[in-house]
Structure formats: structure tokens, C-alpha cells
PDB file of N, CA and C in Angstrom:
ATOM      1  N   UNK A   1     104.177 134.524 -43.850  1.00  0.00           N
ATOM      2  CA  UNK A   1     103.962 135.646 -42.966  1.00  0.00           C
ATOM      3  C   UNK A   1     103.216 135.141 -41.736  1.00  0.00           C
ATOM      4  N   UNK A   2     103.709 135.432 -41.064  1.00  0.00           N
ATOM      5  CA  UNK A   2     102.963 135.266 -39.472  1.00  0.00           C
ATOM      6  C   UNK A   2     101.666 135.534 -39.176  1.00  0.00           C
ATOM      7  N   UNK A   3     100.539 134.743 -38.446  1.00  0.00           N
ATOM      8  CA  UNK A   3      99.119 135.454 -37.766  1.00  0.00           C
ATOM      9  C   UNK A   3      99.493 136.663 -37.163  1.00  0.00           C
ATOM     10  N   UNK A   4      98.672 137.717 -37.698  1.00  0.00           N
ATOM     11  CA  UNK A   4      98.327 139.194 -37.127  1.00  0.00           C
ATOM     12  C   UNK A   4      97.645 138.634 -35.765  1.00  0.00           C
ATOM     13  N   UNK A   5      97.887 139.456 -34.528  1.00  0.00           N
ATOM     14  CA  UNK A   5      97.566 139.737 -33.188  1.00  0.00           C
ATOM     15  C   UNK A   5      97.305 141.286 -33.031  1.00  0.00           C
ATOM     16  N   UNK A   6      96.758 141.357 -31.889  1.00  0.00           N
ATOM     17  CA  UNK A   6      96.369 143.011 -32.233  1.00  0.00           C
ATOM     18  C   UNK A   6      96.740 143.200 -30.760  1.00  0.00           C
ATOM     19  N   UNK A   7      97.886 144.200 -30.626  1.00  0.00           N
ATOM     20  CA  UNK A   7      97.951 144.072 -28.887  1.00  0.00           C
ATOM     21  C   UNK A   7      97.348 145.086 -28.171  1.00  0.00           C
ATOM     22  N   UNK A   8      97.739 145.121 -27.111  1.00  0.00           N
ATOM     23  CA  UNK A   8      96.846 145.715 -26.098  1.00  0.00           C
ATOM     24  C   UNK A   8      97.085 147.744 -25.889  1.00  0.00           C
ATOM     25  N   UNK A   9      95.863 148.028 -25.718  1.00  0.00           N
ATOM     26  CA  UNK A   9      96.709 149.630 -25.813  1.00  0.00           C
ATOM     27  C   UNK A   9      97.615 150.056 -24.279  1.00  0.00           C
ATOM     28  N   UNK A  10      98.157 150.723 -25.042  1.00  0.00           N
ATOM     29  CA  UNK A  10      99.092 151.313 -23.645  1.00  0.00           C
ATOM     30  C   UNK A  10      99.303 152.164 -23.057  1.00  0.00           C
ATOM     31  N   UNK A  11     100.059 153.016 -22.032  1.00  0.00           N
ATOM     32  CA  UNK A  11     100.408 154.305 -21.789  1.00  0.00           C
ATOM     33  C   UNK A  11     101.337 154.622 -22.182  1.00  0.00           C
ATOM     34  N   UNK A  12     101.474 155.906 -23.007  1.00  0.00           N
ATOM     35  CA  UNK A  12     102.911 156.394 -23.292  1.00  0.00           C
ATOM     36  C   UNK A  12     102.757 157.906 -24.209  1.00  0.00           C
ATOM     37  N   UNK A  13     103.639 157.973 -24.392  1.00  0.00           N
ATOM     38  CA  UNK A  13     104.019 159.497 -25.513  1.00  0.00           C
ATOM     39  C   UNK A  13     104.147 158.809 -27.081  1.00  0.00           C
ATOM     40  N   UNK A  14     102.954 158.782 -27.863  1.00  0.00           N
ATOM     41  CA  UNK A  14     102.928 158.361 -29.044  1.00  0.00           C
ATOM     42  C   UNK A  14     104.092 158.523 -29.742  1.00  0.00           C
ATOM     43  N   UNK A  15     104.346 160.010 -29.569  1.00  0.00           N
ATOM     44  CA  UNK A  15     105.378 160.781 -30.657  1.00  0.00           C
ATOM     45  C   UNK A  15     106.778 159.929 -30.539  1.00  0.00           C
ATOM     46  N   UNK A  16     106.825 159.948 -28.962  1.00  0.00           N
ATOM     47  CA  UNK A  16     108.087 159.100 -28.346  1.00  0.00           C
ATOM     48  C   UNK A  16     108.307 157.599 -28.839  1.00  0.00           C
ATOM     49  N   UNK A  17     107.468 156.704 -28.451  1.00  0.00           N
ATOM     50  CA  UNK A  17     107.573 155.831 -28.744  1.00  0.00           C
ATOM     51  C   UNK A  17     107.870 155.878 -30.307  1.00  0.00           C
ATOM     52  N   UNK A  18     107.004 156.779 -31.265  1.00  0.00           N
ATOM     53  CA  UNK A  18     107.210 156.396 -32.981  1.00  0.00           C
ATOM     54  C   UNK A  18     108.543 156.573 -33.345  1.00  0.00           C
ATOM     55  N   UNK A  19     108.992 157.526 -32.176  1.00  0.00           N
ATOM     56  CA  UNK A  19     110.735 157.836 -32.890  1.00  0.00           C
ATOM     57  C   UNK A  19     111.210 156.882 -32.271  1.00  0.00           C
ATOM     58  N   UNK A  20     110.854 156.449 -30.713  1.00  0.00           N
ATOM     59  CA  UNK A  20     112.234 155.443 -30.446  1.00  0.00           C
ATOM     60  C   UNK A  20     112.167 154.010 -31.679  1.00  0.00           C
ATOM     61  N   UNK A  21     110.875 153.686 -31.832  1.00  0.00           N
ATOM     62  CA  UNK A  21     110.889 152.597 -32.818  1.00  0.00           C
ATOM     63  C   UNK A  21     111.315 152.655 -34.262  1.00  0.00           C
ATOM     64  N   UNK A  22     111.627 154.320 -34.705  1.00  0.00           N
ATOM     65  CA  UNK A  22     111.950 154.617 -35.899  1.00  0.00           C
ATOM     66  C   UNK A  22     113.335 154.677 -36.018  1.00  0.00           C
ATOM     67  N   UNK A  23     113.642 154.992 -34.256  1.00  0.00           N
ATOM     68  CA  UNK A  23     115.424 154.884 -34.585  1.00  0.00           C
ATOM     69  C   UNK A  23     115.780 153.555 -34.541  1.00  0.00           C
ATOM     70  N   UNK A  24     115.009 152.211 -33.754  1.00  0.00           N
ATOM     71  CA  UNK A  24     115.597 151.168 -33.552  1.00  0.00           C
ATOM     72  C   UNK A  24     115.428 150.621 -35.660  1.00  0.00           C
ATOM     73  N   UNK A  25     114.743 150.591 -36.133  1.00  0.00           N
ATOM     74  CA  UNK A  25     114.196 150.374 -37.182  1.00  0.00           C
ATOM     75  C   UNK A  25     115.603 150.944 -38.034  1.00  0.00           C
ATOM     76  N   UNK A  26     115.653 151.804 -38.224  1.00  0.00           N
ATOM     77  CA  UNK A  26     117.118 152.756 -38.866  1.00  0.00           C
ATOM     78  C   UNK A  26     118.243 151.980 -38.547  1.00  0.00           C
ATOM     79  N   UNK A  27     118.370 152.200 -37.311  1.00  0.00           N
ATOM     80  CA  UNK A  27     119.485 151.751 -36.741  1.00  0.00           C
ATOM     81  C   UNK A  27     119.834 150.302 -37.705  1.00  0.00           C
ATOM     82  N   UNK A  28     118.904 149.303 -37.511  1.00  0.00           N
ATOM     83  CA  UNK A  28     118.848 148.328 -37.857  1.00  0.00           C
ATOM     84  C   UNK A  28     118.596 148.356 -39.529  1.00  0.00           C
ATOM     85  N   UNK A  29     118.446 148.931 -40.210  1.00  0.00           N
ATOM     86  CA  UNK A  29     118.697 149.084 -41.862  1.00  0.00           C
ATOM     87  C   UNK A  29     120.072 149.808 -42.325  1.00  0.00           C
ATOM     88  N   UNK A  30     120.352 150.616 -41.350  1.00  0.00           N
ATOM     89  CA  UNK A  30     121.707 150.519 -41.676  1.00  0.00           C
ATOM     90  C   UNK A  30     122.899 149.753 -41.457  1.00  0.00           C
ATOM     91  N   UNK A  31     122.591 148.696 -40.578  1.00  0.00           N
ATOM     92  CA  UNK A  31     123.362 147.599 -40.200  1.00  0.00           C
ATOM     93  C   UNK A  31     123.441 146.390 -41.213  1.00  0.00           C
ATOM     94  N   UNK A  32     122.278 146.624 -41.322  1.00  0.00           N
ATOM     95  CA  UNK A  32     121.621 145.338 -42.447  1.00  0.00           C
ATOM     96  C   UNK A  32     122.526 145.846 -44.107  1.00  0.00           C
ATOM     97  N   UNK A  33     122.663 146.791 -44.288  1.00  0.00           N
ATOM     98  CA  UNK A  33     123.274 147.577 -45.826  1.00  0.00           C
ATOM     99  C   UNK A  33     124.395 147.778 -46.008  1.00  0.00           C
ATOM    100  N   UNK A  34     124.987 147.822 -44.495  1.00  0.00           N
ATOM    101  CA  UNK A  34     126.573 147.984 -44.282  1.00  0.00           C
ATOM    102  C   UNK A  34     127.091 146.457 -44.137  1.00  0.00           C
ATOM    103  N   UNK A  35     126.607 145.276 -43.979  1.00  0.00           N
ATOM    104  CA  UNK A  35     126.963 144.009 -43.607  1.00  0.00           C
ATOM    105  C   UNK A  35     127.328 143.394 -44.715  1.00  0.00           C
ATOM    106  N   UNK A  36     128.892 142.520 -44.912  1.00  0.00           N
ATOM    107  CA  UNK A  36     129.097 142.227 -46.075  1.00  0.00           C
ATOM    108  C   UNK A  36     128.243 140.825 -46.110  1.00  0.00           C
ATOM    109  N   UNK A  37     127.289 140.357 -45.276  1.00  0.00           N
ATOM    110  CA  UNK A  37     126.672 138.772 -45.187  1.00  0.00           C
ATOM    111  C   UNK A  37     125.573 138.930 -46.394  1.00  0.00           C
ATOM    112  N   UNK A  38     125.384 137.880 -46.686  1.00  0.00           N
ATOM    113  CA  UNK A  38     124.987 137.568 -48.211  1.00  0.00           C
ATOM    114  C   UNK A  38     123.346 138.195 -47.185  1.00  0.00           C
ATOM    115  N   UNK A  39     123.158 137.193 -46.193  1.00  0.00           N
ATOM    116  CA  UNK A  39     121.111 137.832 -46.214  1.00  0.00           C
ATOM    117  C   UNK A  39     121.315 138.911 -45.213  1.00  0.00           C
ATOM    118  N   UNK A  40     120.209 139.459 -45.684  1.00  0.00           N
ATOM    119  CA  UNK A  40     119.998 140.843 -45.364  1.00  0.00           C
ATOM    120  C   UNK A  40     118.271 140.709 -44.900  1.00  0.00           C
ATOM    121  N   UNK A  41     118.294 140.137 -43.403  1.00  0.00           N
ATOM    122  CA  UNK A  41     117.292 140.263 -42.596  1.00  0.00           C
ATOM    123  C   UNK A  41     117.090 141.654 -41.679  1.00  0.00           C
ATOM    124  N   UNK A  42     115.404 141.476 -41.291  1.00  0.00           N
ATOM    125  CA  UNK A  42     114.363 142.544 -40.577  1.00  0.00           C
ATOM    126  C   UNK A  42     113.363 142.023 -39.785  1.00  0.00           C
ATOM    127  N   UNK A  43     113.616 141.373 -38.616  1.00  0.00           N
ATOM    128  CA  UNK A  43     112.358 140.527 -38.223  1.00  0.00           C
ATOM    129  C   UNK A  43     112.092 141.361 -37.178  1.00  0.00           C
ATOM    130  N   UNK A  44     110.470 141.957 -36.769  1.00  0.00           N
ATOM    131  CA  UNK A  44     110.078 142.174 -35.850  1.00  0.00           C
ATOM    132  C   UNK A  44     108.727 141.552 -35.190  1.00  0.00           C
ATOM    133  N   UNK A  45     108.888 141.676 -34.128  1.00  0.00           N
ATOM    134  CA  UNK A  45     107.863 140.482 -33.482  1.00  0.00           C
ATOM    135  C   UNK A  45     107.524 140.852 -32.262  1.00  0.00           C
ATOM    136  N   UNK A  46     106.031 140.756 -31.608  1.00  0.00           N
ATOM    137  CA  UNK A  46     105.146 141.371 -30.534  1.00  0.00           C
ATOM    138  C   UNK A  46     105.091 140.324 -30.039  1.00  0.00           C
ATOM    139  N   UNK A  47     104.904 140.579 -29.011  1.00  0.00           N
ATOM    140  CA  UNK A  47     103.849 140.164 -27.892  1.00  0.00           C
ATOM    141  C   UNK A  47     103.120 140.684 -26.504  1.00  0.00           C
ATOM    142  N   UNK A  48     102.708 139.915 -26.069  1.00  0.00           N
ATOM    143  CA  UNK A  48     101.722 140.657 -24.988  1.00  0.00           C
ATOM    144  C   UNK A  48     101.351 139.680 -24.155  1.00  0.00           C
ATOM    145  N   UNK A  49     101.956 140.060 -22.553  1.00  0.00           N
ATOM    146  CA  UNK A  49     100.909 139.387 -21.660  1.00  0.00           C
ATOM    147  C   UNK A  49     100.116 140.173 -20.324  1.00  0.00           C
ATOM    148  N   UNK A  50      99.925 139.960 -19.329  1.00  0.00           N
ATOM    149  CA  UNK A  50      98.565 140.495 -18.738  1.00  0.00           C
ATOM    150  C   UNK A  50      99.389 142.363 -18.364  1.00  0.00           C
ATOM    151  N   UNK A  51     100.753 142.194 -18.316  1.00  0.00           N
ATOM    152  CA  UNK A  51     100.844 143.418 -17.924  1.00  0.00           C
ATOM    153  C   UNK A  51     102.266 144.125 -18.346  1.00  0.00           C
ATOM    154  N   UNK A  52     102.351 143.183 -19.523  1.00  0.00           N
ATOM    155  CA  UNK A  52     103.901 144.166 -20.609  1.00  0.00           C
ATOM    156  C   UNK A  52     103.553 143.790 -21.780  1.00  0.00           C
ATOM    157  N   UNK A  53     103.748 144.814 -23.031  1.00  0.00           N
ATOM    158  CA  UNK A  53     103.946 144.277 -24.283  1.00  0.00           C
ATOM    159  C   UNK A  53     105.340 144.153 -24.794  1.00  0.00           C
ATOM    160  N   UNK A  54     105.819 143.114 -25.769  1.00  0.00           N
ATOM    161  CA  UNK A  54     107.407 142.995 -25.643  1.00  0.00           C
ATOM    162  C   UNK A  54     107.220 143.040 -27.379  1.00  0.00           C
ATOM    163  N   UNK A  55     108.479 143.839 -27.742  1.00  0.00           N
ATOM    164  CA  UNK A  55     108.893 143.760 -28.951  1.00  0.00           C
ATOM    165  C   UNK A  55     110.142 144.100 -29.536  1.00  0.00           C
ATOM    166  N   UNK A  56     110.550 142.844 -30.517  1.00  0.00           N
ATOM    167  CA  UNK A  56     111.698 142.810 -30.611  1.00  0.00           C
ATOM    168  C   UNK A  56     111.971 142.817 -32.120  1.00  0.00           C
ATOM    169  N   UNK A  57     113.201 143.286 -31.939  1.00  0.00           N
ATOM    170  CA  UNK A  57     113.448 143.869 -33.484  1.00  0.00           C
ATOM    171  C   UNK A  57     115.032 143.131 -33.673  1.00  0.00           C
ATOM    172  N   UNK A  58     115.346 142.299 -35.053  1.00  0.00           N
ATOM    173  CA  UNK A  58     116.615 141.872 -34.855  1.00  0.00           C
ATOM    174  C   UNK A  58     116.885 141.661 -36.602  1.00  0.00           C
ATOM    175  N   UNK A  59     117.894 141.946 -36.581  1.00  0.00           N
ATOM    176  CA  UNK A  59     118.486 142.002 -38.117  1.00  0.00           C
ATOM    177  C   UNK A  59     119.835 141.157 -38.198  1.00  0.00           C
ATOM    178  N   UNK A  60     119.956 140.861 -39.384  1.00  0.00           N
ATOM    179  CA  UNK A  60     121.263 139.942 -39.835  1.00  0.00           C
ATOM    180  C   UNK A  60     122.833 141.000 -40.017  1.00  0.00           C
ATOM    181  N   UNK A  61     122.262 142.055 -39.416  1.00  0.00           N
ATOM    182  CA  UNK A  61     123.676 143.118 -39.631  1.00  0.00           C
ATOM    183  C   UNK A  61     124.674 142.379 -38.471  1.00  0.00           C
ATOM    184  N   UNK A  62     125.794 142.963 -38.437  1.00  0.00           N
ATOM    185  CA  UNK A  62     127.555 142.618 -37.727  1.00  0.00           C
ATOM    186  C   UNK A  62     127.041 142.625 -36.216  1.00  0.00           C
ATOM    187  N   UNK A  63     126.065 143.717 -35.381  1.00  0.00           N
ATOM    188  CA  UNK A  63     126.150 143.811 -34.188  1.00  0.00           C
ATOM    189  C   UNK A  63     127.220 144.922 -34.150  1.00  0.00           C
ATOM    190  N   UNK A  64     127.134 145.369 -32.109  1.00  0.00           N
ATOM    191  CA  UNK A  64     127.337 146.419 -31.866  1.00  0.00           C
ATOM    192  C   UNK A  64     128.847 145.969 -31.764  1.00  0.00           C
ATOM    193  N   UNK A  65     129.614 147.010 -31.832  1.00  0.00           N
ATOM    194  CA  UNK A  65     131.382 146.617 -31.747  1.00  0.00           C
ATOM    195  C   UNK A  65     131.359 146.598 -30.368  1.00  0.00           C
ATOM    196  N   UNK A  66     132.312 145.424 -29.744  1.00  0.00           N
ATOM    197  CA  UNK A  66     132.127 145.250 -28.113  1.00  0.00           C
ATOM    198  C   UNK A  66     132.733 146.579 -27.412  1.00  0.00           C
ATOM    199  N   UNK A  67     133.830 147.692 -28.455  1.00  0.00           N
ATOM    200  CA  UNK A  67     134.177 148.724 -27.661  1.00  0.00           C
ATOM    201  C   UNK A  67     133.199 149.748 -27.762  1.00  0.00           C
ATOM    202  N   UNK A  68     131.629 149.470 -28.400  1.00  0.00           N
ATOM    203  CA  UNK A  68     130.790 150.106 -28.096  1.00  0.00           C
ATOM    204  C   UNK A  68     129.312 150.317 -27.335  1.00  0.00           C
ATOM    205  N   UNK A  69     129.786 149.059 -26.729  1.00  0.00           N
ATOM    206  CA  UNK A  69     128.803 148.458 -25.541  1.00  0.00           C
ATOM    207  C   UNK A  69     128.854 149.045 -24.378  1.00  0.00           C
ATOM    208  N   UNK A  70     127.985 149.551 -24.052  1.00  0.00           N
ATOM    209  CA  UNK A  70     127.890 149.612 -22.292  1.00  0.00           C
ATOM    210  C   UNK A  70     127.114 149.343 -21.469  1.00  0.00           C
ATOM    211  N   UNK A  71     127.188 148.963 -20.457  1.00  0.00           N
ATOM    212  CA  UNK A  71     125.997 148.241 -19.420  1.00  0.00           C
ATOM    213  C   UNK A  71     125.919 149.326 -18.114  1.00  0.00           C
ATOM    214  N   UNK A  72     124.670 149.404 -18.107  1.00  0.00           N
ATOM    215  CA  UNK A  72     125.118 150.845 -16.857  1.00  0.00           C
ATOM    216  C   UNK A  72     123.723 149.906 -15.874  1.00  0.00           C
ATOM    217  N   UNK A  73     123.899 150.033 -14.486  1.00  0.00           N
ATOM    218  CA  UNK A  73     122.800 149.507 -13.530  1.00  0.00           C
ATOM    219  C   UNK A  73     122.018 150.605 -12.988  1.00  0.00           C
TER     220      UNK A  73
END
């Protein structure tokens, strides 16, 4: 298991943020359950520097189907 870091507090809508991270989290366990690949990964991982915190969430599921991608600017 990785060293605990404790990051920095932030501005935002608690409630907001707990769901967007609860849907990325979901999202990503149901990918992981539906995947016929033998491992069945969940890695999430912080960081922080003087003026963003970054966190990333990535699982061993299939990925998004490319006809369900979109890139908007």
C-alpha cells in the first residue's frame, strides 16, 4: 500500500464533488465486473501541487467504446 499524503483543502460543493467521485468510482466497478480479463483492478491516486489537486482513478475494465467518445472544445 502506498504512503498516505494528506492534500490540500479546496473550494467546491462537497455534495458535488462526493457524487462526481461516486459516479467515477461506479462507473469504474462496473467496468471492472463486466470485463471478461482475468484481473480486476481499482487504482486511485492524488496529488497536489501549489495550485491543483489531481486525481486519478483507472481500472482494468474494456474502456469506453470509441462510438462512445466525444471530445467537445
Amino acid at each position: 500500500m502506498a504512503a498516505t499524503i494528506q492534500l490540500p483543502n479546496m473550494l467546491g460543493s462537497e455534495n458535488r464533488l462526493r457524487i462526481l467521485f461516486k459516479q467515477l468510482i461506479d462507473n469504474a466497478l462496473d467496468a471492472i465486473s463486466s470485463s471478461d480479463r482475468g484481473e480486476k483492478r481499482l487504482t486511485i491516486t492524488t496529488d497536489a501541487d501549489a495550485d491543483l489537486i489531481y486525481v486519478c482513478i483507472e481500472d482494468s475494465g474494456p474502456g469506453i467504446p470509441f462510438e462512445k467518445r466525444t471530445k467537445s472544445i
